[in-house]
PDB file of N, CA and C in Angstrom:
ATOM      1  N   UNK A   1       0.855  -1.184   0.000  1.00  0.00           N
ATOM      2  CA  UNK A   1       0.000   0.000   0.000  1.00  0.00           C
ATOM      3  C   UNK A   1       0.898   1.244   0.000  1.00  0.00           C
ATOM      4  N   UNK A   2       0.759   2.062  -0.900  1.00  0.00           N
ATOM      5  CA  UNK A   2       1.611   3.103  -1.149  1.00  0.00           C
ATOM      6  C   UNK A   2       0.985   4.107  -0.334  1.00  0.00           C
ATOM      7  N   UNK A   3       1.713   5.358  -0.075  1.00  0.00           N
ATOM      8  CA  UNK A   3       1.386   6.576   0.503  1.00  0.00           C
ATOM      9  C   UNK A   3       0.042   7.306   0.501  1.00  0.00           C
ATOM     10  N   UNK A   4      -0.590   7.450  -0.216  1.00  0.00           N
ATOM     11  CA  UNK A   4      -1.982   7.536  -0.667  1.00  0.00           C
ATOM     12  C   UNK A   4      -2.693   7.123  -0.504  1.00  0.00           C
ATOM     13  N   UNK A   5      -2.883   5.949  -0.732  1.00  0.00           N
ATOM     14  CA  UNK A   5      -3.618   4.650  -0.035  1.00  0.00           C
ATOM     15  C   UNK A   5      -4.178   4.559   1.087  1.00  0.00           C
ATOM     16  N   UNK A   6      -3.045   4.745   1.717  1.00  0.00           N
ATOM     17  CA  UNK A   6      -2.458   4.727   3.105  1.00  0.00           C
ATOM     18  C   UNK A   6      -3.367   5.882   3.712  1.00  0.00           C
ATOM     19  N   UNK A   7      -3.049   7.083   3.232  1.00  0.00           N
ATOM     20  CA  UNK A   7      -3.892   8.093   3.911  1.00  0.00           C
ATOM     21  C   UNK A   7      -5.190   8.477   3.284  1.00  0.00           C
ATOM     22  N   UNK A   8      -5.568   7.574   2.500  1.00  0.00           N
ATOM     23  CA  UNK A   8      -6.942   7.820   1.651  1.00  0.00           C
ATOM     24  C   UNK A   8      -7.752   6.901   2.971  1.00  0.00           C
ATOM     25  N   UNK A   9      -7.159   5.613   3.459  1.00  0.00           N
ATOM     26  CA  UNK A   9      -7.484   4.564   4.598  1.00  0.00           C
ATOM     27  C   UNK A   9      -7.551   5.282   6.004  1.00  0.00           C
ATOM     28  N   UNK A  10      -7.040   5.944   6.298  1.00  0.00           N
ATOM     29  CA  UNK A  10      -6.484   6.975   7.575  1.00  0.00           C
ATOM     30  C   UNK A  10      -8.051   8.369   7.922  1.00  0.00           C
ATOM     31  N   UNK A  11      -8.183   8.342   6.465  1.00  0.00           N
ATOM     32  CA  UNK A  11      -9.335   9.555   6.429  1.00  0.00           C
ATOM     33  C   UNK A  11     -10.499   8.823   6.475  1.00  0.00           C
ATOM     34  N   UNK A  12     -10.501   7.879   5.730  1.00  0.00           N
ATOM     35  CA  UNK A  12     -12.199   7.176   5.997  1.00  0.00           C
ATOM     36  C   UNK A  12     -11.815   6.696   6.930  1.00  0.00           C
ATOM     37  N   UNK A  13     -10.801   6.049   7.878  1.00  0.00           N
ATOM     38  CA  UNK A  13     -11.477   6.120   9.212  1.00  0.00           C
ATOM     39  C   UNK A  13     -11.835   6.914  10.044  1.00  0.00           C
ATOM     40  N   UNK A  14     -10.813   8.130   9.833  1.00  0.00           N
ATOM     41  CA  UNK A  14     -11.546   9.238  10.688  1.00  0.00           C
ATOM     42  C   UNK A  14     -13.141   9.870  10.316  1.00  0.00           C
ATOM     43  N   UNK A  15     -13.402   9.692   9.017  1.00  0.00           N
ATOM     44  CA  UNK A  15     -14.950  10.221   8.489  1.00  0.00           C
ATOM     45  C   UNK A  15     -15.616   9.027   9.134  1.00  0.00           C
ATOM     46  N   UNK A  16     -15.809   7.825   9.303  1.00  0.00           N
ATOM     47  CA  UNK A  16     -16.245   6.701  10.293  1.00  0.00           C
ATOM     48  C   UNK A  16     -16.355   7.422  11.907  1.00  0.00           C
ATOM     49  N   UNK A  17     -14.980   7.913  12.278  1.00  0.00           N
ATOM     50  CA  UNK A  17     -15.270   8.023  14.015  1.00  0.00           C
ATOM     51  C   UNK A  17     -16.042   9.432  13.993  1.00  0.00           C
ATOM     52  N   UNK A  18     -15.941  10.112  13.298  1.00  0.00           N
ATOM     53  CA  UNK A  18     -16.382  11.699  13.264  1.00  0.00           C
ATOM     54  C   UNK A  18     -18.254  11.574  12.795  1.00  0.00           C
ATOM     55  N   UNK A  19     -18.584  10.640  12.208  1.00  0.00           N
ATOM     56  CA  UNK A  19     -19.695   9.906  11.754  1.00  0.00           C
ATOM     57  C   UNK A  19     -20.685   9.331  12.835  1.00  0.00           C
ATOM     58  N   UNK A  20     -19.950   8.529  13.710  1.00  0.00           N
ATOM     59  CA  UNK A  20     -20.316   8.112  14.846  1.00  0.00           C
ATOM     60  C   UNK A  20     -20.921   9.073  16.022  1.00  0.00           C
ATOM     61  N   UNK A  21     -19.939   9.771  16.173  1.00  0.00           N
ATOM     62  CA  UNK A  21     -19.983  11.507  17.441  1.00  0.00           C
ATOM     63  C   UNK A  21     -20.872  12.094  16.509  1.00  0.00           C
ATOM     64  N   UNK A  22     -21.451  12.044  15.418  1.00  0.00           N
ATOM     65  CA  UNK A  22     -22.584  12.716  15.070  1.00  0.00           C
ATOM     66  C   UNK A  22     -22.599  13.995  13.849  1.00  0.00           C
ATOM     67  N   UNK A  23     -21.197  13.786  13.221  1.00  0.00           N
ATOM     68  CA  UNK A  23     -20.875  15.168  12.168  1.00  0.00           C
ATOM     69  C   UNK A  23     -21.124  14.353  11.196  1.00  0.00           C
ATOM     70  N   UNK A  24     -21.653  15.849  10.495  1.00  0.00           N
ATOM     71  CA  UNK A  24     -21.709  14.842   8.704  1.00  0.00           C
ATOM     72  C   UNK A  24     -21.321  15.604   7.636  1.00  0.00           C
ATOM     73  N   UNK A  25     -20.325  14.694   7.302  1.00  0.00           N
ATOM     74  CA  UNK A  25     -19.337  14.992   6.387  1.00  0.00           C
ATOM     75  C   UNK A  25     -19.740  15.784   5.485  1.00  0.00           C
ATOM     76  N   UNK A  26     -19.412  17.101   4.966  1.00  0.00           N
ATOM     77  CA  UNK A  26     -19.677  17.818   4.249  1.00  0.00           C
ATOM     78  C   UNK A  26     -18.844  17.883   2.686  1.00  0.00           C
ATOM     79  N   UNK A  27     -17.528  17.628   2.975  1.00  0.00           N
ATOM     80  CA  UNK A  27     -16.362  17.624   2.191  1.00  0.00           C
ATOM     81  C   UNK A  27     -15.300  16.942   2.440  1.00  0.00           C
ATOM     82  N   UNK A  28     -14.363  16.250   1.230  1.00  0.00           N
ATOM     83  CA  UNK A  28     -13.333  15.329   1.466  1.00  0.00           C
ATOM     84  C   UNK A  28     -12.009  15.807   0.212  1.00  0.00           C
ATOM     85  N   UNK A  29     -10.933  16.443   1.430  1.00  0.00           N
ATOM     86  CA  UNK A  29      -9.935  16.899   0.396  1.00  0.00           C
ATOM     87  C   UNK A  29     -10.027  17.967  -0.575  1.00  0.00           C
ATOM     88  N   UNK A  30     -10.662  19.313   0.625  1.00  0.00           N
ATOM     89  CA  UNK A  30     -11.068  20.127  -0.565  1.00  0.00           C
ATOM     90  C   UNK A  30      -9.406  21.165  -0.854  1.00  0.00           C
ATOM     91  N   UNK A  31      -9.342  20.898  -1.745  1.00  0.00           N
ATOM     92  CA  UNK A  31      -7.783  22.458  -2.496  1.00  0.00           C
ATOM     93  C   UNK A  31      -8.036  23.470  -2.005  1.00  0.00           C
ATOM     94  N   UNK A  32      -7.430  24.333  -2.364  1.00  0.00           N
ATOM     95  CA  UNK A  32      -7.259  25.779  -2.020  1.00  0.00           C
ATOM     96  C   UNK A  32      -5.555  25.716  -2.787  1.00  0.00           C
ATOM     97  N   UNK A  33      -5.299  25.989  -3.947  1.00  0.00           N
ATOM     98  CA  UNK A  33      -3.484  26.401  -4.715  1.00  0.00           C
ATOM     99  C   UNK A  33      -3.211  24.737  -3.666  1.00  0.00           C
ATOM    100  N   UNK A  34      -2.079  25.260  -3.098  1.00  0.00           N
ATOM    101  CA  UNK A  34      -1.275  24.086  -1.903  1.00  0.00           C
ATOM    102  C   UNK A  34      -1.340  23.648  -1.206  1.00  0.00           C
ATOM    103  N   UNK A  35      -2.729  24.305  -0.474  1.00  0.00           N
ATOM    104  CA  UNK A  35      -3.174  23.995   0.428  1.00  0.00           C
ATOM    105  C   UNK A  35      -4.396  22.433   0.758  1.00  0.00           C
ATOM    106  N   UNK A  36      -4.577  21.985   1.615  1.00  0.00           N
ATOM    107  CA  UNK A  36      -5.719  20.913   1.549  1.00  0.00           C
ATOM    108  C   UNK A  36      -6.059  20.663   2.829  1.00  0.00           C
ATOM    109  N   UNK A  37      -7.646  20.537   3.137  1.00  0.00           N
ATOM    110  CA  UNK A  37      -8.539  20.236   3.913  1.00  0.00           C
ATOM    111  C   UNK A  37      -9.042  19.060   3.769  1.00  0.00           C
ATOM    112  N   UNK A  38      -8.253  18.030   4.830  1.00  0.00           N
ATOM    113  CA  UNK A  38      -8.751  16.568   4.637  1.00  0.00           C
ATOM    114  C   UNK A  38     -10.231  16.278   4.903  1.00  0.00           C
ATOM    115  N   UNK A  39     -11.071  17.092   5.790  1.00  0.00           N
ATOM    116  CA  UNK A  39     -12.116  16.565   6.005  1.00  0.00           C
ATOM    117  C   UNK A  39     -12.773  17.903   6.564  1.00  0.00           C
ATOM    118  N   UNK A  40     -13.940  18.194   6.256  1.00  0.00           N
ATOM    119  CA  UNK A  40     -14.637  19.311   6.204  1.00  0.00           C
ATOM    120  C   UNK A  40     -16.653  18.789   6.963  1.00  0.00           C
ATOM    121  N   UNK A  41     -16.591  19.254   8.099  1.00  0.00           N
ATOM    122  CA  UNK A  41     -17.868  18.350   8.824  1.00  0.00           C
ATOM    123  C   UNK A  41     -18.642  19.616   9.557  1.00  0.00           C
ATOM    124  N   UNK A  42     -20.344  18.959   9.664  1.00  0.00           N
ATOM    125  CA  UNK A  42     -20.509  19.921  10.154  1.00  0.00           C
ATOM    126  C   UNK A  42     -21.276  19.191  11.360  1.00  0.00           C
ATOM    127  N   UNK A  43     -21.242  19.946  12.385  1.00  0.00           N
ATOM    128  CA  UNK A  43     -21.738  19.029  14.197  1.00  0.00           C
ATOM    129  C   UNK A  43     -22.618  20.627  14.866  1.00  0.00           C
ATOM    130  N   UNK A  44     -23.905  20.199  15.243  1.00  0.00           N
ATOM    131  CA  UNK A  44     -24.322  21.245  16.103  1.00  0.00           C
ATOM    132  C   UNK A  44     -24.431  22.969  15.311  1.00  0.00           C
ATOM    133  N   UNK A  45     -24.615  23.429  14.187  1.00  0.00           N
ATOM    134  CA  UNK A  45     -24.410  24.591  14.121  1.00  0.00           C
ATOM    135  C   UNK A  45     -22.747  25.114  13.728  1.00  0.00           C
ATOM    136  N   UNK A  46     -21.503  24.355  13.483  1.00  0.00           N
ATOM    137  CA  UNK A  46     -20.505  24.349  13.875  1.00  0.00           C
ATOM    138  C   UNK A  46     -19.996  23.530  12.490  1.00  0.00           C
ATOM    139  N   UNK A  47     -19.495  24.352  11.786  1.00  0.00           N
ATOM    140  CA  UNK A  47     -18.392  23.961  10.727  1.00  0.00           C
ATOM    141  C   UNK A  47     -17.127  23.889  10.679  1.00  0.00           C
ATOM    142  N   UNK A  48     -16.735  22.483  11.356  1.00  0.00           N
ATOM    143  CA  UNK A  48     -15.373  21.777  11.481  1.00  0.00           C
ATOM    144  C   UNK A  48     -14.531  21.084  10.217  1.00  0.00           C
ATOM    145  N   UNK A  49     -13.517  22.139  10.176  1.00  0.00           N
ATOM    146  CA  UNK A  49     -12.143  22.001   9.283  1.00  0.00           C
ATOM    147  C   UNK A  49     -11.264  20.854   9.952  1.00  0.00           C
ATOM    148  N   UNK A  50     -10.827  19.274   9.567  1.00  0.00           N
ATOM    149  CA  UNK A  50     -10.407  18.723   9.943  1.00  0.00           C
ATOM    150  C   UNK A  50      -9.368  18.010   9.449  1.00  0.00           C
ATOM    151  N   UNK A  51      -8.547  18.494  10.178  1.00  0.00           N
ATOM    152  CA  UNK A  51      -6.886  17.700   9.615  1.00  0.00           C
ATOM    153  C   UNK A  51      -6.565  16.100  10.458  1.00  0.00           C
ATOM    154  N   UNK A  52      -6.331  15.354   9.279  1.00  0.00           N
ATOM    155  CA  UNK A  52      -5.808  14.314   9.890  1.00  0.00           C
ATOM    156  C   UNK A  52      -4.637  14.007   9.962  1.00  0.00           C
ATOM    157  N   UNK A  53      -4.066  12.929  10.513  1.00  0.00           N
ATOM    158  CA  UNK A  53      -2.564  12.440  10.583  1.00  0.00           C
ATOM    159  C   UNK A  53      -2.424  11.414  11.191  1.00  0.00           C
ATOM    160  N   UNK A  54      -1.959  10.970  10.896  1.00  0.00           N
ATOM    161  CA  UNK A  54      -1.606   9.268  11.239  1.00  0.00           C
ATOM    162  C   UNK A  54      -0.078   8.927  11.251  1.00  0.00           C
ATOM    163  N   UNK A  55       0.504   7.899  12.207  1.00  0.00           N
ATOM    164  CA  UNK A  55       1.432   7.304  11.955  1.00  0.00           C
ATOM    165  C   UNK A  55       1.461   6.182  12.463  1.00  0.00           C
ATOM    166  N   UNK A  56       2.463   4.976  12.250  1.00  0.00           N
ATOM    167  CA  UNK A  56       2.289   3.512  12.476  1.00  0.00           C
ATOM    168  C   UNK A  56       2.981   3.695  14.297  1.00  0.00           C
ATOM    169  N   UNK A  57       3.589   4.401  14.691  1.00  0.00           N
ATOM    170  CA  UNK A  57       3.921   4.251  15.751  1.00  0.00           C
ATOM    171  C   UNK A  57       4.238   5.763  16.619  1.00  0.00           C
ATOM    172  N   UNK A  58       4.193   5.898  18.045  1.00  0.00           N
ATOM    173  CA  UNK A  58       4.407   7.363  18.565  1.00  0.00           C
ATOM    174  C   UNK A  58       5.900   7.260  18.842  1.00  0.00           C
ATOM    175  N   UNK A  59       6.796   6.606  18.055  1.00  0.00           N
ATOM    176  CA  UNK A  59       8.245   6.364  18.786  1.00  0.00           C
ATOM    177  C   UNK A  59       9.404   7.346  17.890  1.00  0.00           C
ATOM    178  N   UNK A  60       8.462   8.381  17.089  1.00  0.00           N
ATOM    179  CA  UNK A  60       9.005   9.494  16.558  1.00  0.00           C
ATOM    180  C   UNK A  60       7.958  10.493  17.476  1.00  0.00           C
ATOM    181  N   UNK A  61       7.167  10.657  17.757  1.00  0.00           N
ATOM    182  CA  UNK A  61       6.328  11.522  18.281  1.00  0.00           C
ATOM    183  C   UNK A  61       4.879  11.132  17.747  1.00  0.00           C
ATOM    184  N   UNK A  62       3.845  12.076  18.426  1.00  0.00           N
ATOM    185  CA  UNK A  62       2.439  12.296  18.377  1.00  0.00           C
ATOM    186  C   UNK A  62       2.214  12.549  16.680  1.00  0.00           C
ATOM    187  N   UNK A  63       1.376  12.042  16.197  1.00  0.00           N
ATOM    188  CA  UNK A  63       0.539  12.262  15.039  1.00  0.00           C
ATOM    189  C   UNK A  63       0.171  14.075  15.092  1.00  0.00           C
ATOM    190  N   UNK A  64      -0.616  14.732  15.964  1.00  0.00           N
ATOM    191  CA  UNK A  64      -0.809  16.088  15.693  1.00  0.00           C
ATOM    192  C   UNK A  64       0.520  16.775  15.841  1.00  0.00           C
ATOM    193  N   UNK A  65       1.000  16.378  16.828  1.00  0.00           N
ATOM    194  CA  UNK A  65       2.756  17.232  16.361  1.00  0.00           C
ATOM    195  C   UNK A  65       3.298  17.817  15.433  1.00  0.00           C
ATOM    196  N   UNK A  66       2.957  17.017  14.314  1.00  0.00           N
ATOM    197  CA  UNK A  66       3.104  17.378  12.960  1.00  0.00           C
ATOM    198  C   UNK A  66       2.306  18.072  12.651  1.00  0.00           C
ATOM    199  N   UNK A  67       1.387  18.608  13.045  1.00  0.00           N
ATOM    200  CA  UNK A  67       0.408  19.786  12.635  1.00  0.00           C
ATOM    201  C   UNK A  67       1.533  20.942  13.153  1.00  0.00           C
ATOM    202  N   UNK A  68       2.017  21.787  12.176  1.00  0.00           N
ATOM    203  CA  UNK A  68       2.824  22.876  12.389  1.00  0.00           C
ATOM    204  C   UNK A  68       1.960  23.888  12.120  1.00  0.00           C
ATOM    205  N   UNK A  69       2.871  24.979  13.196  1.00  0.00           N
ATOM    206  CA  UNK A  69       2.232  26.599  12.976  1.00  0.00           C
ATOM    207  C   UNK A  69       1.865  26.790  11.117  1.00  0.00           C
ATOM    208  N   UNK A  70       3.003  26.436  10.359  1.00  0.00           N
ATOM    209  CA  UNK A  70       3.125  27.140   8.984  1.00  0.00           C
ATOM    210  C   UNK A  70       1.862  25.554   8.002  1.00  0.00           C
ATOM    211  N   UNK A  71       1.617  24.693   9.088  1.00  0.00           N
ATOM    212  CA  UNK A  71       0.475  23.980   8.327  1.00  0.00           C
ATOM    213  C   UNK A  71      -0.568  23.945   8.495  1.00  0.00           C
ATOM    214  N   UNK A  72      -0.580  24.737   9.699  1.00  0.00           N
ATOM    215  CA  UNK A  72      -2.182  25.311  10.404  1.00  0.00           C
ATOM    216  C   UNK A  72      -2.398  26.696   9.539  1.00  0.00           C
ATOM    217  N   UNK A  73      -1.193  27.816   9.136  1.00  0.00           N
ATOM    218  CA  UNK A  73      -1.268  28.796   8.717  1.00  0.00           C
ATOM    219  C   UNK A  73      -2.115  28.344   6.888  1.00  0.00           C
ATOM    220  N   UNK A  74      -1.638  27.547   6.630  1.00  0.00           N
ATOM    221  CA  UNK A  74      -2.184  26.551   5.247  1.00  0.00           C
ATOM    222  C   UNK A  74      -3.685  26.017   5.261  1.00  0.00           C
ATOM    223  N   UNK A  75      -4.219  25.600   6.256  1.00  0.00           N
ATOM    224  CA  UNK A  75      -5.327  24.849   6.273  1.00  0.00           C
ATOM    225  C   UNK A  75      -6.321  26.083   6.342  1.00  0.00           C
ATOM    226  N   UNK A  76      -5.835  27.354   7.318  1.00  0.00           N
ATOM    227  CA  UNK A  76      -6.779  28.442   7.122  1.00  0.00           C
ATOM    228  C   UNK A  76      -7.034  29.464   6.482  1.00  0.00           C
ATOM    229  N   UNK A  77      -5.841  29.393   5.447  1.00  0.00           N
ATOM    230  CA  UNK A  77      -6.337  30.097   4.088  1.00  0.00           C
ATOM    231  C   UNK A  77      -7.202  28.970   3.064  1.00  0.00           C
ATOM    232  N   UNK A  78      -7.005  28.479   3.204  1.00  0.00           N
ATOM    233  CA  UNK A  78      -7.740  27.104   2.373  1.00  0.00           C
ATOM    234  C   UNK A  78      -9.369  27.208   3.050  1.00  0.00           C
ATOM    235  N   UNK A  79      -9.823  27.354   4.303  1.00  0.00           N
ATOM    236  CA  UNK A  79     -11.006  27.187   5.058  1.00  0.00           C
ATOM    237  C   UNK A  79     -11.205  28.844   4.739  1.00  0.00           C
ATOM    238  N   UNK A  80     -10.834  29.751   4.539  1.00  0.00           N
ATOM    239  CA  UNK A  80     -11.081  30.976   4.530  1.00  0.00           C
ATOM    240  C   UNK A  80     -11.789  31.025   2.748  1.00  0.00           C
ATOM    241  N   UNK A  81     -10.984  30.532   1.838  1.00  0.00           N
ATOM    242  CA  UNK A  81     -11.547  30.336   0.586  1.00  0.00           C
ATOM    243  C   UNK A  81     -12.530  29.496   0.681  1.00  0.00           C
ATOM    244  N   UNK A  82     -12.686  28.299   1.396  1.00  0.00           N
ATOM    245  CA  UNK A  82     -13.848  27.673   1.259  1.00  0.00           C
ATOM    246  C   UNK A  82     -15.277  28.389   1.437  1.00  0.00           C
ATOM    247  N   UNK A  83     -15.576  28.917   2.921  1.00  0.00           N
ATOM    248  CA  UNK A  83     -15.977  29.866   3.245  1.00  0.00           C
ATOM    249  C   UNK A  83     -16.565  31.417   2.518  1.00  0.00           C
ATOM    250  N   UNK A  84     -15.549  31.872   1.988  1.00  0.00           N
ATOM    251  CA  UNK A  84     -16.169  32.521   0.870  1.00  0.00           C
ATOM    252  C   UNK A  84     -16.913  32.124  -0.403  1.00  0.00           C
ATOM    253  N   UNK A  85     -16.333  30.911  -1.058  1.00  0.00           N
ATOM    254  CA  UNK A  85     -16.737  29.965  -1.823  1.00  0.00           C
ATOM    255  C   UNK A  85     -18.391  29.556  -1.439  1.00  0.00           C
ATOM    256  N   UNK A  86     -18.701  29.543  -0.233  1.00  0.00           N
ATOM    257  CA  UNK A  86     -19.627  28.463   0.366  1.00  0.00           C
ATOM    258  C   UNK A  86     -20.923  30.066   1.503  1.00  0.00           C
ATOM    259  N   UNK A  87     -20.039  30.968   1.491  1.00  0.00           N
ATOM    260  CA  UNK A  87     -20.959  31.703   1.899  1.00  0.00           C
ATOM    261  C   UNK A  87     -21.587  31.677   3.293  1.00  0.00           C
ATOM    262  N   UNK A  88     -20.698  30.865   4.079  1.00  0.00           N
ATOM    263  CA  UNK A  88     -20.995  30.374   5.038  1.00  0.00           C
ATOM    264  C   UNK A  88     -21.001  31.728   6.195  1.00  0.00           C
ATOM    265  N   UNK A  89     -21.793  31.679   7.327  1.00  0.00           N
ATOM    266  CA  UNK A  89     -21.828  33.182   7.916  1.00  0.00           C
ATOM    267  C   UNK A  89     -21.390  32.254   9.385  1.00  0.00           C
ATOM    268  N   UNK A  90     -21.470  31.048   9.908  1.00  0.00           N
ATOM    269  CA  UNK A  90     -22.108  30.707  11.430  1.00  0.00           C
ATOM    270  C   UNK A  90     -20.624  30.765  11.605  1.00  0.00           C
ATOM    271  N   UNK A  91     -20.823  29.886  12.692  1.00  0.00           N
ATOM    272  CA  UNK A  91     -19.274  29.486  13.711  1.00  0.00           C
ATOM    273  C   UNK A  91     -18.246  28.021  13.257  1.00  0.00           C
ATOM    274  N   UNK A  92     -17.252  28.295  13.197  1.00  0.00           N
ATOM    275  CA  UNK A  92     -16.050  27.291  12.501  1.00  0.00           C
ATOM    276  C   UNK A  92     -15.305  26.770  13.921  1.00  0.00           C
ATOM    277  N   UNK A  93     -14.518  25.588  13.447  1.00  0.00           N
ATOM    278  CA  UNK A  93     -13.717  25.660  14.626  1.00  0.00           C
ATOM    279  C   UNK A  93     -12.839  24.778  13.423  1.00  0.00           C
ATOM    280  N   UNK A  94     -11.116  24.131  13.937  1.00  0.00           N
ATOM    281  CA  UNK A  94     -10.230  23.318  13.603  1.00  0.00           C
ATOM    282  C   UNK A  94     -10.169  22.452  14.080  1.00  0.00           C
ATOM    283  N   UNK A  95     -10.003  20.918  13.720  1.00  0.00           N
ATOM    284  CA  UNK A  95      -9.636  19.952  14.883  1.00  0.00           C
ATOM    285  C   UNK A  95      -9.094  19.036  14.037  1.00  0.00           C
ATOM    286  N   UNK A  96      -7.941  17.855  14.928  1.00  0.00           N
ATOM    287  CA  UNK A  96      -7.060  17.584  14.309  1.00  0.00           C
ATOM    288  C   UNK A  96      -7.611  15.464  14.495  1.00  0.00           C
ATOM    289  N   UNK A  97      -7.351  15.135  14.010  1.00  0.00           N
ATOM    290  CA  UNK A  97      -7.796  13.594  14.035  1.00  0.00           C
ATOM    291  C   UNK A  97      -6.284  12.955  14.237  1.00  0.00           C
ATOM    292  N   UNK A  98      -6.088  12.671  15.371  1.00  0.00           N
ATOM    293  CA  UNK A  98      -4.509  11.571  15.100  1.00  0.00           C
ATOM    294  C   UNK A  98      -4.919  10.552  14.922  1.00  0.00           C
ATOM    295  N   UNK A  99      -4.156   9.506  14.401  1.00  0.00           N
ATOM    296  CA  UNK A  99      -4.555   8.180  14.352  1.00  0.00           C
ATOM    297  C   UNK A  99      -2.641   7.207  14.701  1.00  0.00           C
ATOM    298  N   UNK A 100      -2.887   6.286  15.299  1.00  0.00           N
ATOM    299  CA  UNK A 100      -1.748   5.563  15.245  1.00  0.00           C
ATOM    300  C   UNK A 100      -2.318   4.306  15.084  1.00  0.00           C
ATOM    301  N   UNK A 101      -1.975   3.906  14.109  1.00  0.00           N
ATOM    302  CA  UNK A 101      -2.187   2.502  12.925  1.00  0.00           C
ATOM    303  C   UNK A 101      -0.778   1.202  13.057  1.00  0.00           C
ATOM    304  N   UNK A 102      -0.743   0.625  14.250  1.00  0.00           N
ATOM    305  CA  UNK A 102       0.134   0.168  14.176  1.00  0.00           C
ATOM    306  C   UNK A 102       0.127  -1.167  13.012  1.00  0.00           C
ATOM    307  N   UNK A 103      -0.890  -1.573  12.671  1.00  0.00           N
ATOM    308  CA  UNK A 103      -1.504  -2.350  11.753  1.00  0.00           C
ATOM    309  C   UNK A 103      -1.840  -3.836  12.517  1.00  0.00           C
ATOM    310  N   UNK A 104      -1.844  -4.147  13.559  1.00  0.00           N
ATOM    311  CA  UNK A 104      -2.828  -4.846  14.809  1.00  0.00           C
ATOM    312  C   UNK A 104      -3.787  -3.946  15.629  1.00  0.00           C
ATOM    313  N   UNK A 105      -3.516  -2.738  15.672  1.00  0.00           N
ATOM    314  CA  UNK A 105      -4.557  -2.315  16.526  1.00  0.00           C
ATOM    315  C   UNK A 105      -4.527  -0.883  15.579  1.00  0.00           C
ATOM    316  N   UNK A 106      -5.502   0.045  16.148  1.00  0.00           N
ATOM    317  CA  UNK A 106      -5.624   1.505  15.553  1.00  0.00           C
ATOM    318  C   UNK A 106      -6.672   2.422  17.279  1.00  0.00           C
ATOM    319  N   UNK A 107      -5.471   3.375  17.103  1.00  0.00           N
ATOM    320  CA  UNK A 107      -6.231   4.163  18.447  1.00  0.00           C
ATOM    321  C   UNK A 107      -6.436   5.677  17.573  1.00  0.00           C
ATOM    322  N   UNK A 108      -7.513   6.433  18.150  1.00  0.00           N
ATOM    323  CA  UNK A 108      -7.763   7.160  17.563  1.00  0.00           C
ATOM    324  C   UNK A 108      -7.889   8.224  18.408  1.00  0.00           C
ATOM    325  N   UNK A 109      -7.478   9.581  18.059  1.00  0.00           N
ATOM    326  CA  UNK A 109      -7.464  10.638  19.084  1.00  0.00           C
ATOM    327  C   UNK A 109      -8.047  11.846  18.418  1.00  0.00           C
ATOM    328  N   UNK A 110      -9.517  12.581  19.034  1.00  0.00           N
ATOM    329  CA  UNK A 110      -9.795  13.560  18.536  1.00  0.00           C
ATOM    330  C   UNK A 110      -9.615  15.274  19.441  1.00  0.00           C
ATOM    331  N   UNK A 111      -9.017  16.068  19.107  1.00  0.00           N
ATOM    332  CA  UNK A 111      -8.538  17.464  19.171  1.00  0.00           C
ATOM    333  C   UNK A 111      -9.368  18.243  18.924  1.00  0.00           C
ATOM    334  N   UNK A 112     -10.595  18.533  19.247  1.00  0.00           N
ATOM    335  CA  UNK A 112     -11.661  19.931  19.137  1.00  0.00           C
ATOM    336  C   UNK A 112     -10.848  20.983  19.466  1.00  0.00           C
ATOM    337  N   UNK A 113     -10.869  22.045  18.716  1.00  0.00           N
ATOM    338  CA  UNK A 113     -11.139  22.968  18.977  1.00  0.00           C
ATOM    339  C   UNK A 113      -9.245  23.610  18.786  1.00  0.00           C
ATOM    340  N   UNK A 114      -8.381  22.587  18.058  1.00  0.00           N
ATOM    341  CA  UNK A 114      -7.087  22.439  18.428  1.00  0.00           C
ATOM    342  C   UNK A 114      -6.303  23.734  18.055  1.00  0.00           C
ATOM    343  N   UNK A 115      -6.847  24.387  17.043  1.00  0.00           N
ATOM    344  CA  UNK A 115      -5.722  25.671  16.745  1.00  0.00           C
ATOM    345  C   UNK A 115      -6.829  26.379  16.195  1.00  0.00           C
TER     346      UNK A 115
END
């Protein structure tokens, strides 16, 4: 399973756990130029921009870790075009989906409200 794959597998599980808690998926992988919004949901009145990340093990670090200042600065020009795009007026928030996939087990960690 190549790289893609891999995180094409990573996102439908998170659209599965985010599915469950009651959001419904609005968008999957929307552009913006360089930018990309893995998962776009809406819960309660509340339009959640959602980054995922995954890795097979925490023995480099946490899955959101890798959510950097300059990739959070990325996801919200991307949600800012969407937004205009979409006309949207209510309340947004960010949240980050970790996943660690060791490929026997999968734990899943959700981040409301994370940046």
């Amino acid at each position: 399973m190549n790289n893609i794959e891999k995180g094409k597998k990573q996102e439908e599980l998170a659209s599965q756990y985010l599915e469950q808690k009651g959001h419904e998926i609005i968008d999957k992988n929307y552009r913006f130029g360089r930018n990309e919004i893995d998962l776009i949901t809406h819960l309660n009145d509340i339009l959640i921009f959602v980054e995922v990340k995954s890795r097979k093990s925490a023995i480099y670090g946490y899955p959101e870790s890798s959510v950097t200042k300059r990739k959070q600065k990325g996801i919200q020009r991307a949600a800012d075009a969407y937004l205009q795009q979409s006309d949207y007026q209510g309340r947004v928030r960010f949240d980050i989906i970790a996943i660690i996939d060791t490929g026997k087990s999968v734990a899943i960690e959700h981040f409301e409200d994370a940046f």
